[in-house]
Protein backbone atom coordinates (compact mmCIF):
# COMPACT_ATOMS: atom_id res chain seq x y z
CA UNK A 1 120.64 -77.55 -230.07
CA UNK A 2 122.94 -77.50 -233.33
CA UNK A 3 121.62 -76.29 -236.26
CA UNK A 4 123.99 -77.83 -239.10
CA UNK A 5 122.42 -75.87 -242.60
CA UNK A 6 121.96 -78.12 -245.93
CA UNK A 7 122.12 -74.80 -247.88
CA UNK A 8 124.14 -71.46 -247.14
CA UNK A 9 124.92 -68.93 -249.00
CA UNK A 10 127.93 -66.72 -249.15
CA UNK A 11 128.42 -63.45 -251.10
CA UNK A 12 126.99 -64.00 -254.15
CA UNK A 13 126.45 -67.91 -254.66
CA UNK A 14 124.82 -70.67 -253.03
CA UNK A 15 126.82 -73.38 -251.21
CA UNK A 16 124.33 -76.69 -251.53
CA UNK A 17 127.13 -79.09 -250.50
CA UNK A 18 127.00 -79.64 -246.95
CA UNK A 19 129.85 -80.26 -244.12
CA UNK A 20 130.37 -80.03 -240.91
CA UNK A 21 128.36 -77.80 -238.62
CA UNK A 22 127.59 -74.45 -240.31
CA UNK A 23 125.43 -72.84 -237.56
CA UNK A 24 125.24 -73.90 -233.89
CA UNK A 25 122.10 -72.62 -232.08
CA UNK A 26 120.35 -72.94 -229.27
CA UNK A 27 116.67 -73.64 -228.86
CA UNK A 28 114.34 -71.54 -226.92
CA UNK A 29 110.71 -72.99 -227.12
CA UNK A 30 106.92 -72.66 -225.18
CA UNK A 31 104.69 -74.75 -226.16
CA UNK A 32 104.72 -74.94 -229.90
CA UNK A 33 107.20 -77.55 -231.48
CA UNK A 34 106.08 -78.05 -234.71
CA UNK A 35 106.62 -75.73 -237.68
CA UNK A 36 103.57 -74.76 -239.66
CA UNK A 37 102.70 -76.32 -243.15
CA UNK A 38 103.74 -75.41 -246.38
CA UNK A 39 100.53 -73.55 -246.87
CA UNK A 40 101.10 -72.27 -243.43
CA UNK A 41 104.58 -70.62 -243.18
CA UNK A 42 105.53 -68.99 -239.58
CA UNK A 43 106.03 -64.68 -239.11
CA UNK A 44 109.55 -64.42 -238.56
CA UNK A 45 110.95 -61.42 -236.54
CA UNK A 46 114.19 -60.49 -234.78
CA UNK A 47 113.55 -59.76 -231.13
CA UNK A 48 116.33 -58.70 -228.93
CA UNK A 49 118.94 -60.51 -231.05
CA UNK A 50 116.61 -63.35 -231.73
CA UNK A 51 114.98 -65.02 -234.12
CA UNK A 52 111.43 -65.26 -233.24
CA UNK A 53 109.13 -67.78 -235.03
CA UNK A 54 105.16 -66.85 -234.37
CA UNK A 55 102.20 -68.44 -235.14
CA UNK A 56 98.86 -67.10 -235.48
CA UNK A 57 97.32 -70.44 -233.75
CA UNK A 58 100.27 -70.93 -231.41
CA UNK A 59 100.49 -69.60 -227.76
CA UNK A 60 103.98 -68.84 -227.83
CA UNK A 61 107.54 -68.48 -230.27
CA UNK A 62 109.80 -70.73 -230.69
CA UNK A 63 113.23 -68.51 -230.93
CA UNK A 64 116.52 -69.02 -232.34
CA UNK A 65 119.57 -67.85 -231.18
CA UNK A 66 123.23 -67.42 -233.56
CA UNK A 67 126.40 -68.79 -231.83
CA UNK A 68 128.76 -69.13 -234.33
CA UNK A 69 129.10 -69.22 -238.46
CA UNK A 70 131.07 -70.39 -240.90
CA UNK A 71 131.16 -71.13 -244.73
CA UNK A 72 132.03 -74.19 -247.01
CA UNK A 73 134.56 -74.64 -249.74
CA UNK A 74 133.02 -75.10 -252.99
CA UNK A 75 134.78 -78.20 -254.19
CA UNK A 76 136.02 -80.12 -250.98
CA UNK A 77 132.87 -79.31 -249.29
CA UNK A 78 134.72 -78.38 -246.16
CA UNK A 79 134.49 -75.63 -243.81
CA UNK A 80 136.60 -72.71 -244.94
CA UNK A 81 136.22 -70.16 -242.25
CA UNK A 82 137.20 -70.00 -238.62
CA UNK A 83 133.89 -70.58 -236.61
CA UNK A 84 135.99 -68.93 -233.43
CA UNK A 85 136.77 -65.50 -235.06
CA UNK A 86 132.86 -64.78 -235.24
CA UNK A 87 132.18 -62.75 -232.05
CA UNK A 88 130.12 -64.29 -229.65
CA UNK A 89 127.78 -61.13 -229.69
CA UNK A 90 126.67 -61.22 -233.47
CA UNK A 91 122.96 -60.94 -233.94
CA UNK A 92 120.77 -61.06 -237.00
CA UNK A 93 120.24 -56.93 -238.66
CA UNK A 94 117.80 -57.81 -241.27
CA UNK A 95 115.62 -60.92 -242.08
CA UNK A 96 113.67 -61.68 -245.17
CA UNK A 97 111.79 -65.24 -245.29
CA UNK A 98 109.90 -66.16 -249.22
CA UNK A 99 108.38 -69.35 -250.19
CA UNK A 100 111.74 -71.21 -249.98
CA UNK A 101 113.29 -69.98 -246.56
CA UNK A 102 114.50 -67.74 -244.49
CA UNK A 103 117.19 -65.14 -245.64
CA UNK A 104 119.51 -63.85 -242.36
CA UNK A 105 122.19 -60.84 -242.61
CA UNK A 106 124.16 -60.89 -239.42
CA UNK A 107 125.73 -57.83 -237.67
CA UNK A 108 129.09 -57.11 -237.71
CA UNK A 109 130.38 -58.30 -241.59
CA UNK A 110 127.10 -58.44 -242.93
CA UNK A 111 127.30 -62.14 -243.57
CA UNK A 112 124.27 -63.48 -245.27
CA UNK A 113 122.51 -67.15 -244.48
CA UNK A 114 119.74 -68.89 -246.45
CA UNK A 115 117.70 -71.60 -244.25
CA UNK A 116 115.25 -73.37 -246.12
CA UNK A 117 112.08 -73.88 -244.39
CA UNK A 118 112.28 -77.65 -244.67
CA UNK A 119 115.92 -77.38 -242.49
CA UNK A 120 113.84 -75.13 -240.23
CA UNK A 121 110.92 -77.67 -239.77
CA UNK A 122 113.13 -80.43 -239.29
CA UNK A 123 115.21 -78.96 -235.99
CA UNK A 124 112.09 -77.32 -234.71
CA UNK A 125 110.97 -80.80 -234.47
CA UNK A 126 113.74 -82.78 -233.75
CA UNK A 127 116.90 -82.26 -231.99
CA UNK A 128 119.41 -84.47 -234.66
CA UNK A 129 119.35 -86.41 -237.79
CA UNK A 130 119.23 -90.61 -237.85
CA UNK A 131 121.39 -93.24 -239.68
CA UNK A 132 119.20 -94.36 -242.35
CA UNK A 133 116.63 -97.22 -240.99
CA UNK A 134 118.03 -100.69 -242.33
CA UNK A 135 115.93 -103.74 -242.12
CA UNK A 136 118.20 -106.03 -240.46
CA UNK A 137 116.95 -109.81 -241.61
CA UNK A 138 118.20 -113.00 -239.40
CA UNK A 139 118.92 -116.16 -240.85
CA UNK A 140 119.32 -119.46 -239.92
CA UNK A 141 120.09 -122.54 -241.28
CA UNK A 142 118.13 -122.56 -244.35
CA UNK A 143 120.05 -119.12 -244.81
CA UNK A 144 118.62 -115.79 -245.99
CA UNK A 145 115.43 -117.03 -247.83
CA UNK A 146 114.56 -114.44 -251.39
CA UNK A 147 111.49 -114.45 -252.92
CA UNK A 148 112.82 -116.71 -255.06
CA UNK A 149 113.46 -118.95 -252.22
CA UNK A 150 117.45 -118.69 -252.15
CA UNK A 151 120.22 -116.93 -250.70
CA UNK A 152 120.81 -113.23 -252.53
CA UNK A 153 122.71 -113.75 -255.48
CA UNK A 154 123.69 -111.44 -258.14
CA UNK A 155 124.96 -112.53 -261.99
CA UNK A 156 128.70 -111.17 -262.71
CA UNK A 157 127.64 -109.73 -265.94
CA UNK A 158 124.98 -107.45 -264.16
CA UNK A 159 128.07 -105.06 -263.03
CA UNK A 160 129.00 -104.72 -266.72
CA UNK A 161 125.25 -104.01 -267.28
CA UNK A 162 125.19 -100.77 -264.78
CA UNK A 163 127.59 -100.78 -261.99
CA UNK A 164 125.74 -98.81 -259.78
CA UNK A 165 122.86 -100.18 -260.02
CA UNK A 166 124.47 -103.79 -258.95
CA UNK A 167 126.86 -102.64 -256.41
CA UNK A 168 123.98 -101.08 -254.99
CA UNK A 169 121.70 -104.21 -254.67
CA UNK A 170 124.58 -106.07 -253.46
CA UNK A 171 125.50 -104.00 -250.47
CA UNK A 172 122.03 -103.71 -249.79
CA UNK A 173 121.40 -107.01 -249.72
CA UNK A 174 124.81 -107.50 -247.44
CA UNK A 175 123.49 -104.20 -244.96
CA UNK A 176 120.08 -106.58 -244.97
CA UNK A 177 120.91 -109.97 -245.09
CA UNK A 178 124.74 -110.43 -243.98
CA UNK A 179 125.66 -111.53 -247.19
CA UNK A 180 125.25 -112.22 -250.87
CA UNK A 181 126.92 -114.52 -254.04
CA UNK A 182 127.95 -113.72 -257.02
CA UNK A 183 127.50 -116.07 -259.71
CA UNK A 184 129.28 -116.50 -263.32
CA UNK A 185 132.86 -114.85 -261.52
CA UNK A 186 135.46 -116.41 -264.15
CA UNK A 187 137.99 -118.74 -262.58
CA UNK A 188 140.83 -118.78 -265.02
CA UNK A 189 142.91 -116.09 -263.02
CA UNK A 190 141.92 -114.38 -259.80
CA UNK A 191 141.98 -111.15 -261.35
CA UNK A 192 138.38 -111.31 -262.55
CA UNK A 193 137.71 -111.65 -258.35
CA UNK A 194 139.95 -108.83 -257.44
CA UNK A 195 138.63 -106.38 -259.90
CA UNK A 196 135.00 -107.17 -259.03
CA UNK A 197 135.51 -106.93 -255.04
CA UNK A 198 137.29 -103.03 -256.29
CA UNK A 199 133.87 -102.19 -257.43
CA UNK A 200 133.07 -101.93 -253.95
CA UNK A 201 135.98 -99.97 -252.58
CA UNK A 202 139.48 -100.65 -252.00
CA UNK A 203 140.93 -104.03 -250.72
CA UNK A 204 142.48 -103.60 -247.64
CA UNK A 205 146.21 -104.20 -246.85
CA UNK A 206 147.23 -106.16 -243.29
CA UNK A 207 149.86 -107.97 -242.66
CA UNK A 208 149.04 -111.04 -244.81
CA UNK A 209 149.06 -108.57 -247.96
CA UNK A 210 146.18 -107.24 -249.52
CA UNK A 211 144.08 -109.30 -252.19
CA UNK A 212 144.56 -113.13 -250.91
CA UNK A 213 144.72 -115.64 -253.72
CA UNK A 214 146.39 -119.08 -251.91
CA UNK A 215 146.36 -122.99 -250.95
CA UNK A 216 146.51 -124.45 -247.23
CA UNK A 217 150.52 -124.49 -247.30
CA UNK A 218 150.87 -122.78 -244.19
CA UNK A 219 152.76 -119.66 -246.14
CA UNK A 220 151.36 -117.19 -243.32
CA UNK A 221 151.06 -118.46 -239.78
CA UNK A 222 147.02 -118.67 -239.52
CA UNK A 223 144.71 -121.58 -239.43
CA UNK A 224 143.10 -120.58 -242.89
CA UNK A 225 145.98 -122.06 -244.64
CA UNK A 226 145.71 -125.43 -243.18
CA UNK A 227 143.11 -127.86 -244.14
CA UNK A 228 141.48 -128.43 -240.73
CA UNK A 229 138.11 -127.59 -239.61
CA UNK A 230 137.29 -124.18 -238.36
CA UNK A 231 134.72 -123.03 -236.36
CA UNK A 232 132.51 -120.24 -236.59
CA UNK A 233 134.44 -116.91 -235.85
CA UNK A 234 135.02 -113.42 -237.00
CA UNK A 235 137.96 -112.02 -238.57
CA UNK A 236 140.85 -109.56 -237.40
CA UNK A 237 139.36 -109.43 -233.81
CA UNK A 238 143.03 -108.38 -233.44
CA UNK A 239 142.78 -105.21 -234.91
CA UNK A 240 140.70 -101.88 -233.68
CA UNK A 241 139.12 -101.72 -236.31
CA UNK A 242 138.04 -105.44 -238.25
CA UNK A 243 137.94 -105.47 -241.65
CA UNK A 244 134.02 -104.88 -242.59
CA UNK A 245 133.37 -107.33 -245.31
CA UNK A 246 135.40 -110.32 -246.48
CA UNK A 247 135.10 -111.76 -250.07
CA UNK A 248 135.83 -115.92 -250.67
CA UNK A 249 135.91 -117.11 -254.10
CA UNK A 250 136.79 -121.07 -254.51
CA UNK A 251 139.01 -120.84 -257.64
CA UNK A 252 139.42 -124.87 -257.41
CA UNK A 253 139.78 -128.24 -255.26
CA UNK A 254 141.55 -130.64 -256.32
CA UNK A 255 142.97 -134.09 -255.05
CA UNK A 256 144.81 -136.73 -256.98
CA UNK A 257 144.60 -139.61 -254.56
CA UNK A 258 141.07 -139.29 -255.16
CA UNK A 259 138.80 -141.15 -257.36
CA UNK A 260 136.90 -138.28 -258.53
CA UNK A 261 139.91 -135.93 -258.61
CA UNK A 262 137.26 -133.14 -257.37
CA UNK A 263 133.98 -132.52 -256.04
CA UNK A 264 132.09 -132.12 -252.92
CA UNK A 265 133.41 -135.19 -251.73
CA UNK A 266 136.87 -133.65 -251.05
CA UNK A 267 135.11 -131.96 -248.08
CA UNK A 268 135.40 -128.07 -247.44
CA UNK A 269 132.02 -127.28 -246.84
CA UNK A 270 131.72 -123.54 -245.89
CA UNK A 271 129.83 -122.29 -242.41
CA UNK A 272 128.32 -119.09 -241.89
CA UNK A 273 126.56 -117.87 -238.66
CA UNK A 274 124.42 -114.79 -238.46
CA UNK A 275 125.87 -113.32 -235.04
CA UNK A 276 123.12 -110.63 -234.59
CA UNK A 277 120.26 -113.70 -234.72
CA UNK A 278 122.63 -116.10 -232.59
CA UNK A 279 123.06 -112.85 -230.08
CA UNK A 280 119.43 -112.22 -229.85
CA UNK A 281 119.16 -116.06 -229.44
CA UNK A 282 121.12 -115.53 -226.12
CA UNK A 283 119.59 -112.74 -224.90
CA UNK A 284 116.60 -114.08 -224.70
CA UNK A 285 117.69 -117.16 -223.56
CA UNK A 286 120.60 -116.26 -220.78
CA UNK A 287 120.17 -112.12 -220.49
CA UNK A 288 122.63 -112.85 -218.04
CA UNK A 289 124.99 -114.56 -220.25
CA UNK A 290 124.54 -111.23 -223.08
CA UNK A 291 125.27 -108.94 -220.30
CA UNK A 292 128.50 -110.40 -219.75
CA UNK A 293 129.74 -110.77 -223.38
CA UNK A 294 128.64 -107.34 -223.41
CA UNK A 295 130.60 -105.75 -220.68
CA UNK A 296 133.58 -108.00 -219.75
CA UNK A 297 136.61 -106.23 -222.41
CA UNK A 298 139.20 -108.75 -223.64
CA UNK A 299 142.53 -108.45 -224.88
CA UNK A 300 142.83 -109.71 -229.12
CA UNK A 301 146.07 -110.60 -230.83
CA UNK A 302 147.52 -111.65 -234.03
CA UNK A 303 151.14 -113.22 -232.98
CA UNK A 304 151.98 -115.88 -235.40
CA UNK A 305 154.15 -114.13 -237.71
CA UNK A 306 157.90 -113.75 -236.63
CA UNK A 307 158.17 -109.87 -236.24
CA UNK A 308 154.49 -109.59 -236.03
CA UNK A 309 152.39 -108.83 -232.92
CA UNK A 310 149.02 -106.80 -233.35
CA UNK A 311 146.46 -106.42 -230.65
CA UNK A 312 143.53 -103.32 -230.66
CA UNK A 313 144.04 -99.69 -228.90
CA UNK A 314 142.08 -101.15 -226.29
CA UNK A 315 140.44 -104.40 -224.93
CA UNK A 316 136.80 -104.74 -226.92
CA UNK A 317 133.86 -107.35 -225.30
CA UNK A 318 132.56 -109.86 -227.65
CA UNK A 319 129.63 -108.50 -228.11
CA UNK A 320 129.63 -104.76 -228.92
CA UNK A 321 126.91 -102.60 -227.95
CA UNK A 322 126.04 -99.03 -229.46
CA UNK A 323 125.34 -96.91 -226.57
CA UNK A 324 122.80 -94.68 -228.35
CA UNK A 325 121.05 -97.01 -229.50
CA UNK A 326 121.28 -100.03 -227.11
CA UNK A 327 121.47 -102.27 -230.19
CA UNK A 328 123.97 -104.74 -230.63
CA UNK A 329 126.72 -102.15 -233.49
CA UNK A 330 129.70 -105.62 -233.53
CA UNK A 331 130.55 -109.05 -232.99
CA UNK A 332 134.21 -109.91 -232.43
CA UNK A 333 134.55 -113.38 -231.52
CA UNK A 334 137.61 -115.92 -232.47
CA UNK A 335 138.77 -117.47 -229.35
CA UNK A 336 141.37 -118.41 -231.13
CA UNK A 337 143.09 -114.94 -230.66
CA UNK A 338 141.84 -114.14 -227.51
CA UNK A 339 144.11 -113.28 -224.27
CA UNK A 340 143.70 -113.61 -220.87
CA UNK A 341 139.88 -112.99 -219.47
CA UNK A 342 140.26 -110.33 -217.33
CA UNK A 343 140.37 -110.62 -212.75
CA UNK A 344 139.37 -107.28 -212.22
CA UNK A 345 136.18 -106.01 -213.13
CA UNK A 346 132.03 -106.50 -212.49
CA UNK A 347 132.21 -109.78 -213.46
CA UNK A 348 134.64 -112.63 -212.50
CA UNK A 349 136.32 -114.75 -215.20
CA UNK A 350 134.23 -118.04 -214.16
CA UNK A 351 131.13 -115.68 -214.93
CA UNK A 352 132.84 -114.89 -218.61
CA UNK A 353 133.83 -118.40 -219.37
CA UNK A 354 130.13 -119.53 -218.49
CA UNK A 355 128.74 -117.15 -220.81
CA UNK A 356 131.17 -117.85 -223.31
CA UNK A 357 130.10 -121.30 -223.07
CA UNK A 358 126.25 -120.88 -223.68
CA UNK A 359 127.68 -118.84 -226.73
CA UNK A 360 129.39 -121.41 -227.76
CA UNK A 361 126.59 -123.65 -227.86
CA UNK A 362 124.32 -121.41 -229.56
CA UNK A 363 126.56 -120.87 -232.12
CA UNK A 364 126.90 -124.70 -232.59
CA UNK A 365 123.20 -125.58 -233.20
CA UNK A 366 121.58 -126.75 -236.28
CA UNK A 367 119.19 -124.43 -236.56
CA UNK A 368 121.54 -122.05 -236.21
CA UNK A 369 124.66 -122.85 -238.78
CA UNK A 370 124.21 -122.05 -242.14
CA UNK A 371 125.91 -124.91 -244.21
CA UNK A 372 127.04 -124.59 -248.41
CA UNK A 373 129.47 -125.96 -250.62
CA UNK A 374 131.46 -122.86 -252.40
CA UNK A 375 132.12 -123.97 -256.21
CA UNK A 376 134.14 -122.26 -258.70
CA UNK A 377 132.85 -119.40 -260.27
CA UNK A 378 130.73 -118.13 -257.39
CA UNK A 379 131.68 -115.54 -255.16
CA UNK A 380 130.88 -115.08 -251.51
CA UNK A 381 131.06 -111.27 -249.57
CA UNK A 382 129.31 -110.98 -246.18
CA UNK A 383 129.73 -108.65 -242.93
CA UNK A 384 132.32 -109.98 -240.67
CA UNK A 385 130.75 -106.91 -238.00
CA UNK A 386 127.98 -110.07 -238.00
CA UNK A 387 128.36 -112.82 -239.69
CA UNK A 388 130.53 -115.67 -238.58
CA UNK A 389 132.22 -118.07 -240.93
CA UNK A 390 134.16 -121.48 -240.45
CA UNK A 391 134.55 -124.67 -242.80
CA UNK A 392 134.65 -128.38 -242.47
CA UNK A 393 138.18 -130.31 -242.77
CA UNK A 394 139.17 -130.84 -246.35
CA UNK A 395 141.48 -133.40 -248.28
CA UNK A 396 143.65 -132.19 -251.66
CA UNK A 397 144.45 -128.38 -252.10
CA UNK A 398 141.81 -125.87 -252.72
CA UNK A 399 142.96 -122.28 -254.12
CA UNK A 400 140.91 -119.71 -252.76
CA UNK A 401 141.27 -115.98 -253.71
CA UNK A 402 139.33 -113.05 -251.86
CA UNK A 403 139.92 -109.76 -249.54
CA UNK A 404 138.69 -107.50 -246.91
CA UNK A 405 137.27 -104.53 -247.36
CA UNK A 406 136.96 -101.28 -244.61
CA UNK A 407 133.49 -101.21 -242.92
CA UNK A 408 133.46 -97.12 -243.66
CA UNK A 409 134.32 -97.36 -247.35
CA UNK A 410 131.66 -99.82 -247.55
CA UNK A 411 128.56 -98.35 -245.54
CA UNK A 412 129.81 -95.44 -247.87
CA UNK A 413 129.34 -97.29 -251.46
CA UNK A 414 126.54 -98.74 -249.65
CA UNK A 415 125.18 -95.14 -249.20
CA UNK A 416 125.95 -93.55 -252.81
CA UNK A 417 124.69 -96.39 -254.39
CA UNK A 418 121.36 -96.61 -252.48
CA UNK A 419 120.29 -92.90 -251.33
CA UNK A 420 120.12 -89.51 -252.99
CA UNK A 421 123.11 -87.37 -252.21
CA UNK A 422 121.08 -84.42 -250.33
CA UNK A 423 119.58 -86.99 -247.98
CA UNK A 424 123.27 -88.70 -247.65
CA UNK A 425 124.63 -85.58 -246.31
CA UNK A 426 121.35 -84.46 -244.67
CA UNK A 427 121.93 -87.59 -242.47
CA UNK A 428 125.24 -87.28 -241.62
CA UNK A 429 126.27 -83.55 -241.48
CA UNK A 430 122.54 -82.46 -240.18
C-alpha cells in the first residue's frame, strides 16, 4: 500500500501542500481495519522497525512499515529530495502521537514526519483515494431539463459579478449535463467570446489556429466551413488527445436573396447528441454491438490541408472504456476521419460495420437528437469527450466565432472552482 502524506514536516516548518508520493508503505493487518474514533485514538508503538497500531477492543495491530521518504518544495509543491538515497533499512527511533497525529523521527538523519490521524484513518481503511463522484445527467431531445425547465444557462454579466463563482457553475453544469449557454455575450466583435471562453483556461492552438471566428468559405479544408448538413460527430478524433470542450457563438446569419434578410428561416439549426445516454442506449439494446465499438481500435486522420496529415499515437475504438472503472471515460466518433477498419483482430470488419450501423441509428433517433437554433448573443460550450454536435444545411453566410479548450485544464478550473484545495490534492496526490 502507498501512503502519500497531506501534511509533512521538515526541520522546523510544516509542508501542507501536497505532491507526489511522500511515504510509500506497506500494510500489515489481522483483523482490525478500521481506525478508532476521534474520542478513541489507537496506542502507537514501534515494534521491530514497525509501526504498530493497537487497540484495546481489537484482536490484533495493524502495522506500518517505512520504505522510502522524501520532502516537498515550499512554493512549487514538488518533491525536493531523492526518495532513492533513503536506505532501504531506515526505521522509526522515536514516536510521539497528540490529538492531531502521529509525530515519526526516522533512524539514520533523524528526519521527522507528522501524519495526521485523519491521513492515518483514511489508508487504514482504504487502499487509494477516488476522483470526485460527478452526477452524470443524460439528455435527450427535450435536452438537459433545469428546475426552471430549460437547458443550463448562465447571464454574461454574472462573470463580471464573481468569476469564480460563475466559472464554477458553468463547468459544473458542463461535468453534469454536457453542456451549458451563455446568454447576453455581445456580438459587435468576437473578442467579447474569446475573452469569456479564457475564463476557463487557455484556447487551444491546432492546425486551424487557435480562437476560430469565420464564414463557410472553405478557408481551411473541413466540412465546418461549408454550408451543408452535418451529422452528429465529435471533434479532433484525429488527434491523441481531442480537444475537451468546444465553444460556438453565432455572431450573425445573413442572406440577401432572402426576404427576411435573417432569421431562422435561413436554416442552420444546431444538433447535439449526448454520447454517454446514446452509448448506454446501445448497450442495452445490442451489448454485442457496445462490445465491439469498445474493442475494435481504428485509425483517425486529419488530411485536408496541403502539408498537413495528423492521426493519434495509436489507433483508439469509438467508444472508450476506463479500465478501472468499466465506465464508458470517451467518445470519438466522426466517420468522416476514420481509416480503414481493421482485418486482424477479435472481431472481423463486417462485425464493426454492423455495430457501427446500430450506432448510427441510435444516434439518428428523435428521441435522441437534441435540436436548437443558436442566435446572436448566446454562447454554446459542451464536452466533445460526450457530446456530439452537427447542424442542418444553411443558405446566406453565418459568422461563427468559438474554440477548444484542453480536457485537463478544464477538469482543473472545474476542480478549483468547485472543491476546497486540501480535498483537491487529497484526491489526486493521496
Amino acid at each position: 500500500m502507498s501512503f502519500k502524506l497531506s501534511m509533512l514536516r521538515c526541520g522546523q516548518h510544516i509542508a501542507r501542500r501536497t505532491t507526489g508520493v511522500r511515504r510509500n508503505w506497506q500494510l500489515y493487518q489481522s483483523q482490525i481495519r478500521m481506525l478508532a474514533t476521534a474520542a478513541e485514538k489507537p496506542r502507537v508503538s514501534n515494534s521491530s522497525g514497525h509501526l504498530e497500531f493497537s487497540y484495546h477492543n481489537a484482536s490484533g495491530p495493524a502495522n506500518l512499515k517505512r520504505t522510502s521518504l522524501s520532502c516537498v518544495h515550499q512554493d512549487t509543491a514538488q518533491r525536493n529530495f531523492n526518495t532513492f538515497d533513503i536506505p532501504e533499512d531506515t526505521q522509526p527511533s522515536r514516536i510521539e502521537a497528540n490529538d492531531e497525529g502521529v509525530k515519526v523521527q526516522w533512524s539514520g538523519d533523524a528526519h521527522e514526519s507528522f501524519y495526521p490521524w485523519d491521513f492515518l484513518d483514511f489508508y487504514l481503511k482504504s487502499d487509494k483515494r477516488v476522483p470526485e463522484p460527478v452526477e452524470v445527467e443524460y439528455f435527450g431531445a427535450r435536452g438537459p431539463q433545469t428546475s426552471q425547465g430549460r437547458p443550463p444557462s448562465l447571464a454574461y454579466g454574472d462573470f463580471s459579478t464573481n468569476e469564480t463563482e460563475t466559472v464554477g457553475r458553468l463547468t459544473d453544469h458542463i461535468r453534469r449535463n454536457g453542456f451549458a449557454f451563455i446568454t447576453e455575450v455581445p456580438v459587435d466583435s468576437a473578442e467579447p467570446t474569446e475573452k469569456l471562453l479564457e475564463k476557463i483556461a487557455f484556447i487551444r492552438e491546432t492546425h486551424y489556429g487557435g480562437f476560430y471566428d469565420f464564414i463557410p468559405d472553405l478557408a481551411l479544408a473541413d466540412t465546418a466551413y461549408t454550408n451543408i448538413a452535418l451529422g452528429a460527430h465529435t471533434d479532433t478524433t484525429y488527434f491523441t488527445d481531442p480537444a475537451g470542450l468546444q465553444a460556438f457563438h453565432l455572431l450573425s446569419h445573413t442572406d440577401k436573396s432572402s426576404e427576411n434578410g435573417s432569421g431562422a428561416n435561413l436554416g442552420g439549426q444546431s444538433l447535439l447528441v449526448d454520447g454517454f445516454y446514446a452509448a448506454s442506449v446501445l448497450q442495452k439494446e445490442d451489448p454485442k454491438a457496445f462490445e465491439v465499438l469498445s474493442r475494435v481500435k481504428l485509425p483517425w486522420h486529419a488530411s485536408g490541408n496541403k502539408g498537413i496529415t495528423i492521426s493519434p499515437d495509436k489507433p483508439y475504438p469509438v467508444l472508450e472504456i476506463d479500465e478501472s472503472t468499466g465506465k464508458l471515460h470517451r467518445v470519438r466518433w466522426n466517420n468522416d476521419d476514420r481509416g480503414v477498419v481493421p482485418f486482424s483482430g477479435e472481431h472481423s470488419p463486417e462485425e464493426w460495420y454492423k455495430a457501427a450501423r446500430k450506432w448510427n441509428e441510435i444516434l439518428r433517433r428523435e428521441s435522441v437528437e437534441y435540436w436548437f437554433q443558436l442566435k446572436p448573443g448566446n454562447l454554446l460550450v459542451f464536452d466533445n469527450w460526450r457530446v456530439l454536435h452537427g447542424r442542418s444545411a444553411f443558405t446566406g453566410v453565418r459568422r461563427i466565432c468559438g474554440g477548444y479548450i484542453n480536457r485537463d485544464d478544464f477538469i482543473s478550473r472545474w476542480r478549483n472552482t468547485n472543491y476546497p484545495r486540501d480535498e483537491i490534492l487529497k484526491r489526486i496526490i493521496g
